[in-house]
Protein backbone atom coordinates (compact mmCIF):
# COMPACT_ATOMS: atom_id res chain seq x y z
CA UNK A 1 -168.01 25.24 -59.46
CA UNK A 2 -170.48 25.37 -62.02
CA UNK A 3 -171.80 28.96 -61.03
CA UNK A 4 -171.07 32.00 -62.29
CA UNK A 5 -172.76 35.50 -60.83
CA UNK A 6 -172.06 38.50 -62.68
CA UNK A 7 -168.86 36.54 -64.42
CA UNK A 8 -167.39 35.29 -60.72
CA UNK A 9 -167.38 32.08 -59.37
CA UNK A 10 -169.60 32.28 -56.78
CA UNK A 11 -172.48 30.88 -55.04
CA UNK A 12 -173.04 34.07 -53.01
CA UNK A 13 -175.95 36.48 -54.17
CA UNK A 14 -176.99 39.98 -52.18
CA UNK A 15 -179.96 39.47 -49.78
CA UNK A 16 -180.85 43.00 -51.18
CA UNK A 17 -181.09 41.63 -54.22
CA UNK A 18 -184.44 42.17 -55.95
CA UNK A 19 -184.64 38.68 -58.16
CA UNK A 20 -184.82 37.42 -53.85
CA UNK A 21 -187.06 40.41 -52.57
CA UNK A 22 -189.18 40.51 -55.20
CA UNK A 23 -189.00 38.09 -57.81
CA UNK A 24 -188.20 40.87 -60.20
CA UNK A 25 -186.23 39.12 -62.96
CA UNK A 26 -186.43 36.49 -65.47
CA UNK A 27 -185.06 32.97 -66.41
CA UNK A 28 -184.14 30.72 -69.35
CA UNK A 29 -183.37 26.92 -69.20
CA UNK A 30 -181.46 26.05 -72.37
CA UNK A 31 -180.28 22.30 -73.56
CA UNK A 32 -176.46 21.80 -73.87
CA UNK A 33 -176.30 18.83 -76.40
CA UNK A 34 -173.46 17.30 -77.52
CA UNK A 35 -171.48 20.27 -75.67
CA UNK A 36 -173.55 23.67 -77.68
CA UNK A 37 -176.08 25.32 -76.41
CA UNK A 38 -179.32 24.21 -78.25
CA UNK A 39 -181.28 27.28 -79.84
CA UNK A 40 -178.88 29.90 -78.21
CA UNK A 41 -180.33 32.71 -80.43
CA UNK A 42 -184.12 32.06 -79.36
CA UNK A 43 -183.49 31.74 -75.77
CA UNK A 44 -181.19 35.05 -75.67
CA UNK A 45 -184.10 37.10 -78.03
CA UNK A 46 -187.28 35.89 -75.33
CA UNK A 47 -184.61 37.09 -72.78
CA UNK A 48 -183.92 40.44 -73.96
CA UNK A 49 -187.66 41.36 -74.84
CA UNK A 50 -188.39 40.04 -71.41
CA UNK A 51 -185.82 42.61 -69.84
CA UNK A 52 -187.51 45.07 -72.30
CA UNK A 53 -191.00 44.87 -71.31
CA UNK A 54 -190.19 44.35 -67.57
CA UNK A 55 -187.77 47.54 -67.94
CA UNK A 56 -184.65 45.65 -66.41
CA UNK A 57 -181.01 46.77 -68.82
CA UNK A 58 -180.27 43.55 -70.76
CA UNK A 59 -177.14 42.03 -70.50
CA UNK A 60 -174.96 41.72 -73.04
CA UNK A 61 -175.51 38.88 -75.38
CA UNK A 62 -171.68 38.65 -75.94
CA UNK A 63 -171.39 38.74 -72.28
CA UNK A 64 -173.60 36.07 -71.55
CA UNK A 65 -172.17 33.96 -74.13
CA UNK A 66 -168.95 33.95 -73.09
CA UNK A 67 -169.76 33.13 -69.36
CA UNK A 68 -172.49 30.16 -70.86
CA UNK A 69 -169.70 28.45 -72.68
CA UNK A 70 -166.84 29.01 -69.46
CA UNK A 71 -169.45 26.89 -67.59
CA UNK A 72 -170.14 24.21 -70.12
CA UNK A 73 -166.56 23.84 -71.68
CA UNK A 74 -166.16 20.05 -70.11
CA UNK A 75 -169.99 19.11 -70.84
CA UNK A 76 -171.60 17.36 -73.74
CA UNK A 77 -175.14 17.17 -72.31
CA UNK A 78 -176.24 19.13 -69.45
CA UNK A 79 -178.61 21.94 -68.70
CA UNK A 80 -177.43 25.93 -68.27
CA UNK A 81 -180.00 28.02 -66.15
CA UNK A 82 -179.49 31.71 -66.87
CA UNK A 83 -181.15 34.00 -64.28
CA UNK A 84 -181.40 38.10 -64.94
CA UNK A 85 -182.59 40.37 -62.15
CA UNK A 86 -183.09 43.96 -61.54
CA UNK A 87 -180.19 43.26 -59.22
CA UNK A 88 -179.85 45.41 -55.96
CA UNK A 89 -182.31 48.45 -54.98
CA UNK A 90 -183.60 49.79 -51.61
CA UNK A 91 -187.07 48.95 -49.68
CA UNK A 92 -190.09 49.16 -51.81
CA UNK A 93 -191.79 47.84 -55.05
CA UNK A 94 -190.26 51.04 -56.74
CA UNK A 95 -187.37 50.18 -59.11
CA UNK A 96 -184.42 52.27 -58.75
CA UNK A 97 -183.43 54.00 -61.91
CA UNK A 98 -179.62 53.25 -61.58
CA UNK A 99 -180.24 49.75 -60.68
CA UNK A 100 -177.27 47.44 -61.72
CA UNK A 101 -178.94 43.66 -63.28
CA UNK A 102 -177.33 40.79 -61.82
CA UNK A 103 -177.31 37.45 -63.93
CA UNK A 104 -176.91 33.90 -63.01
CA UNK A 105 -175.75 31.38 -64.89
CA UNK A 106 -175.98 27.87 -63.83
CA UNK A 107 -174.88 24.44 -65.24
CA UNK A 108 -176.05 21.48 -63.76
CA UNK A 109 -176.88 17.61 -64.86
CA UNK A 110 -179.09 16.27 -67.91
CA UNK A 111 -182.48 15.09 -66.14
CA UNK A 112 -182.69 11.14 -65.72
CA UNK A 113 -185.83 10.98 -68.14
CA UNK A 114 -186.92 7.44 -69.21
CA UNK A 115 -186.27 6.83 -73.18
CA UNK A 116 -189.63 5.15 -72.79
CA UNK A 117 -191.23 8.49 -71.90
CA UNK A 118 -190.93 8.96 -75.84
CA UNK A 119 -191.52 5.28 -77.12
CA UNK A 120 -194.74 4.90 -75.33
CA UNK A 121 -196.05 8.76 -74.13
CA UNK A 122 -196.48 9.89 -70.31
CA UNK A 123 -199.16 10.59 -68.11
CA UNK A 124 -200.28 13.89 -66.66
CA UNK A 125 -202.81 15.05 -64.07
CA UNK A 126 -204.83 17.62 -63.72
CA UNK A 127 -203.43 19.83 -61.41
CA UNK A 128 -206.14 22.08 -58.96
CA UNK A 129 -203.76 25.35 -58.42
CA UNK A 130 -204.58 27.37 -60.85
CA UNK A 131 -202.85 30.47 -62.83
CA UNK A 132 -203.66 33.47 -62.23
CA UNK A 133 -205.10 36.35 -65.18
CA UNK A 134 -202.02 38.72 -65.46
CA UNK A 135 -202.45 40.09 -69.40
CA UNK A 136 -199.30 42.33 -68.23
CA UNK A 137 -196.87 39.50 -67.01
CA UNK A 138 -198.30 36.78 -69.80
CA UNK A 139 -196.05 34.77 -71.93
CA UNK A 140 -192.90 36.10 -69.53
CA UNK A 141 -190.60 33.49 -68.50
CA UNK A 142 -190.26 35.57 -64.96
CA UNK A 143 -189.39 34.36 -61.49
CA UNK A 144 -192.42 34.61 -59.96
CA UNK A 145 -193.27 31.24 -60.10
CA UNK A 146 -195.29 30.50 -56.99
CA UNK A 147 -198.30 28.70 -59.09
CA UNK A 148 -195.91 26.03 -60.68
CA UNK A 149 -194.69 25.67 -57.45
CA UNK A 150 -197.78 24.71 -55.83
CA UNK A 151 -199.10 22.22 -58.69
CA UNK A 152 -195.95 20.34 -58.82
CA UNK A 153 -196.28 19.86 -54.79
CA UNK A 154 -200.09 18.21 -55.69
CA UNK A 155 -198.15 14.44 -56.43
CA UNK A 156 -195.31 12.49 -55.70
CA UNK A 157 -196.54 9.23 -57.90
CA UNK A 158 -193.28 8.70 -60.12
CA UNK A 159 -195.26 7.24 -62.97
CA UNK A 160 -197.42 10.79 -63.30
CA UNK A 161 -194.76 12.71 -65.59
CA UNK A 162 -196.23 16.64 -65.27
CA UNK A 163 -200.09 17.83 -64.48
CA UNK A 164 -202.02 20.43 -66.55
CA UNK A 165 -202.80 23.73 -65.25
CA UNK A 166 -205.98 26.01 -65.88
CA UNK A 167 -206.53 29.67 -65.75
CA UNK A 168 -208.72 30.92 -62.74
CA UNK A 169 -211.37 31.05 -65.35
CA UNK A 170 -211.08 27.21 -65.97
CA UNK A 171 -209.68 27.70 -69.43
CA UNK A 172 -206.25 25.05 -70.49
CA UNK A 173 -203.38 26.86 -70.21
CA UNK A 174 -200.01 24.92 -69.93
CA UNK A 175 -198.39 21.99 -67.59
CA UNK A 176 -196.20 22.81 -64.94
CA UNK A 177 -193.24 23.04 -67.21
CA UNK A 178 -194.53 22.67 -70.55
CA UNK A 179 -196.81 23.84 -73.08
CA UNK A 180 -199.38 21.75 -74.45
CA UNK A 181 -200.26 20.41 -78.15
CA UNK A 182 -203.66 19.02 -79.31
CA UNK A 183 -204.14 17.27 -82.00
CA UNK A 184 -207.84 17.25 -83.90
CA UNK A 185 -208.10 15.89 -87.41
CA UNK A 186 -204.62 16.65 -88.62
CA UNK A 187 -204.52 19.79 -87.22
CA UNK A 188 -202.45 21.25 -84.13
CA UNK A 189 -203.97 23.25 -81.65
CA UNK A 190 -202.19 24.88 -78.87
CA UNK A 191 -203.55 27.18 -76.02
CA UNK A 192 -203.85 31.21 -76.71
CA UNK A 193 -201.02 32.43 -73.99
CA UNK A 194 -202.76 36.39 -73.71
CA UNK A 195 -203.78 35.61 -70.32
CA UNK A 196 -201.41 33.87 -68.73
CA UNK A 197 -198.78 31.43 -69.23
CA UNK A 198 -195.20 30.84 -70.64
CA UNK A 199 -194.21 31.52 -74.40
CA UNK A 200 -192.38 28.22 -74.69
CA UNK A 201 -188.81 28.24 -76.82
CA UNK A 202 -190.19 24.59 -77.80
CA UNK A 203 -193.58 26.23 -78.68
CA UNK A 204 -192.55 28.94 -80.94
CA UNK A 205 -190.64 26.96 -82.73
CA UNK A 206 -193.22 24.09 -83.09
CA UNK A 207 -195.40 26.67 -84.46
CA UNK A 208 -192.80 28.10 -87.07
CA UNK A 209 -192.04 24.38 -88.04
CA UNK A 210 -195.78 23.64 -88.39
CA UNK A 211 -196.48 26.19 -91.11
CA UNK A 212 -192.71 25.16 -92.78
CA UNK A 213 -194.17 21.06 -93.01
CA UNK A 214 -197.74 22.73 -94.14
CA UNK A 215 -199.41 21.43 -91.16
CA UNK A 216 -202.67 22.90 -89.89
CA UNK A 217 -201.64 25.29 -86.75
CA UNK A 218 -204.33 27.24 -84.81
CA UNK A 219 -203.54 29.29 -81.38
CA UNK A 220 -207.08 29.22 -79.48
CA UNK A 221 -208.93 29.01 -76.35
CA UNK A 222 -208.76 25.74 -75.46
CA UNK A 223 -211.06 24.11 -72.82
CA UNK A 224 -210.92 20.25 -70.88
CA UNK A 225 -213.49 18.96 -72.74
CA UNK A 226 -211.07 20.04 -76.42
CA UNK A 227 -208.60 18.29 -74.47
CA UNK A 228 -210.67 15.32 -73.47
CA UNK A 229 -212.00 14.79 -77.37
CA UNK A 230 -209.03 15.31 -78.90
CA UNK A 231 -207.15 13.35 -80.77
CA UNK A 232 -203.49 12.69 -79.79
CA UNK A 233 -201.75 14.90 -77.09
CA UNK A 234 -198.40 16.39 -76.51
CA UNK A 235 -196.24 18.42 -74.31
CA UNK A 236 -193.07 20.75 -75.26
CA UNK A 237 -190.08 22.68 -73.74
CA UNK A 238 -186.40 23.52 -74.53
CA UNK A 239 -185.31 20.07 -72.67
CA UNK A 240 -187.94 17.28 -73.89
CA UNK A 241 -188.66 18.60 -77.54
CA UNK A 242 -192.14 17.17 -78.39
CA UNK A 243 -193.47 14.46 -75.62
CA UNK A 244 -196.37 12.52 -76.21
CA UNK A 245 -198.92 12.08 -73.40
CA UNK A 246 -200.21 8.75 -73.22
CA UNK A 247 -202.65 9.22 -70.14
CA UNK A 248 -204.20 12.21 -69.04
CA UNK A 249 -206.68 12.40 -65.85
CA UNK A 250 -207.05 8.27 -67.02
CA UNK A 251 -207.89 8.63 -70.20
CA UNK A 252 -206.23 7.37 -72.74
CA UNK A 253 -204.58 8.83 -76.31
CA UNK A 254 -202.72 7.35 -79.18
CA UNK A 255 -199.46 8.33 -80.14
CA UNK A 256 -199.56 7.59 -83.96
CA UNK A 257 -201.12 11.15 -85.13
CA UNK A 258 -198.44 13.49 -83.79
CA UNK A 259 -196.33 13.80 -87.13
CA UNK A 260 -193.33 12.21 -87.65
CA UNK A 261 -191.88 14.59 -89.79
CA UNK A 262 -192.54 17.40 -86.93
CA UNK A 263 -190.52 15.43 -84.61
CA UNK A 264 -187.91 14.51 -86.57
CA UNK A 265 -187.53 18.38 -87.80
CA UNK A 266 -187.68 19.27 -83.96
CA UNK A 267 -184.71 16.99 -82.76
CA UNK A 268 -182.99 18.84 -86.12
CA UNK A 269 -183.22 22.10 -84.76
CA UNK A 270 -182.33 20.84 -81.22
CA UNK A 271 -179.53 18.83 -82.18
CA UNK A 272 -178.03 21.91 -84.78
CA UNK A 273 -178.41 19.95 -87.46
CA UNK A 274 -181.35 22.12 -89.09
């Protein structure tokens, strides 16, 4: 069984739990590539100043370690889903101060992407569920994740790769499960996250390699029409690295300004080889 909860293998969880009740918790999805877990130390920091600002105890880094590498011991490329809740407390929103976290730690197959997905770009939609304004819960990888939920369920065309959510106040935001790039004139541009949306792993670090290559890196509001005049397009989590969009909303982009070296120094840090 690839399933551990809190260290036992197990596919049994409390319904009192309050990661079920509540969605009070938080989640990482980290690469296992040629059998180590890909940027370990960045997924385990965004995890323990989520548990910080949400007020949930941490678990032990050590701890979770340990378990992660239990569960992918036989496997050179899969994908480990760790899972951190405020773990069981009685009826009502209130937390209880003695509350015991429960973590989750999954392992389960490498997605089927297409290579091509990277040779020639994908397409994306624009999705009409929108994301709510939460300044307090922005950036948080949490499990409330209702939203994504409802976009993804907007298509079932196999040849649309992942759709592009707005804000409630019609500003970009982030796809489904990625963040977004934009490329104008050399520069990168990726949407300001104070609102809403998820702090990518693959974001932050495209962002810290940016400045490294001396590329031009700006953090802004970004609106359709930036989108629809820009000029290349790209989407980025922990599992894809940097994928170009080739289509979005049928309109199309080229792939050729999206810097080489920025890809090449992403697959690095992916692959351990930084």
């Amino acid at each position: 069984m690839n399933l551990l909860i809190n260290g036992e293998q197990t596919d049994q969880i409390s319904a009192l739990d309050r990661g079920i009740q509540y969605g009070d918790g938080l989640f990482e999805t980290i690469a296992v590539i040629d059998g180590r877990l890909s940027l370990w130390e960045r997924h385990v920091q965004r995890l323990l100043s989520g548990c910080e600002r949400l007020g949930i105890t941490a678990p032990e880094p050590a701890r979770l370690l340990a378990e992660a590498k239990t569960l992918i011991s036989h496997q050179q490329r899969a994908v480990l889903k760790i899972v951190v809740t405020r773990g069981i407390g009685g009826r009502g929103y209130r937390p209880a101060k003695d509350a015991q976290p429960s973590r989750v730690l999954h392992c389960t197959p490498w997605p089927d992407y297409p290579a091509e997905c990277w040779k020639k770009g994908i397409s994306m939609r624009l999705c009409t569920t929108g994301l709510g304004i939460n300044p307090a819960l922005a950036q948080l990888k949490h499990l409330n994740r209702l939203e994504q939920v409802m976009a993804r369920s907007e298509w079932s065309d196999p040849a649309i790769f992942e759709g592009l959510m707005l804000d409630s106040d019609g500003r970009v935001i982030e796809g489904t499960m990625s963040n977004l790039f934009l490329i104008k004139k050399g520069a990168l541009i990726t949407p300001d996250l104070k609102y809403c949306g998820v702090a990518g792993i693959m974001r932050g670090l495209i962002i810290e390699l940016a400045s490294k290559l001396n590329i031009p890196m700006q953090i802004e509001g970004v609106s359709l029409d930036d989108v629809k005049s820009a000029d290349a397009l790209f989407i980025s989590n922990s599992l894809i690295g940097i994928l170009p969009v080739r289509v979005f909303s049928g309109q199309n982009y080229h792939l050729e300004p999206i810097p080489p070296a920025l890809i090449q120094a992403v697959d690095r840090q992916m692959s351990g080889h930084s």
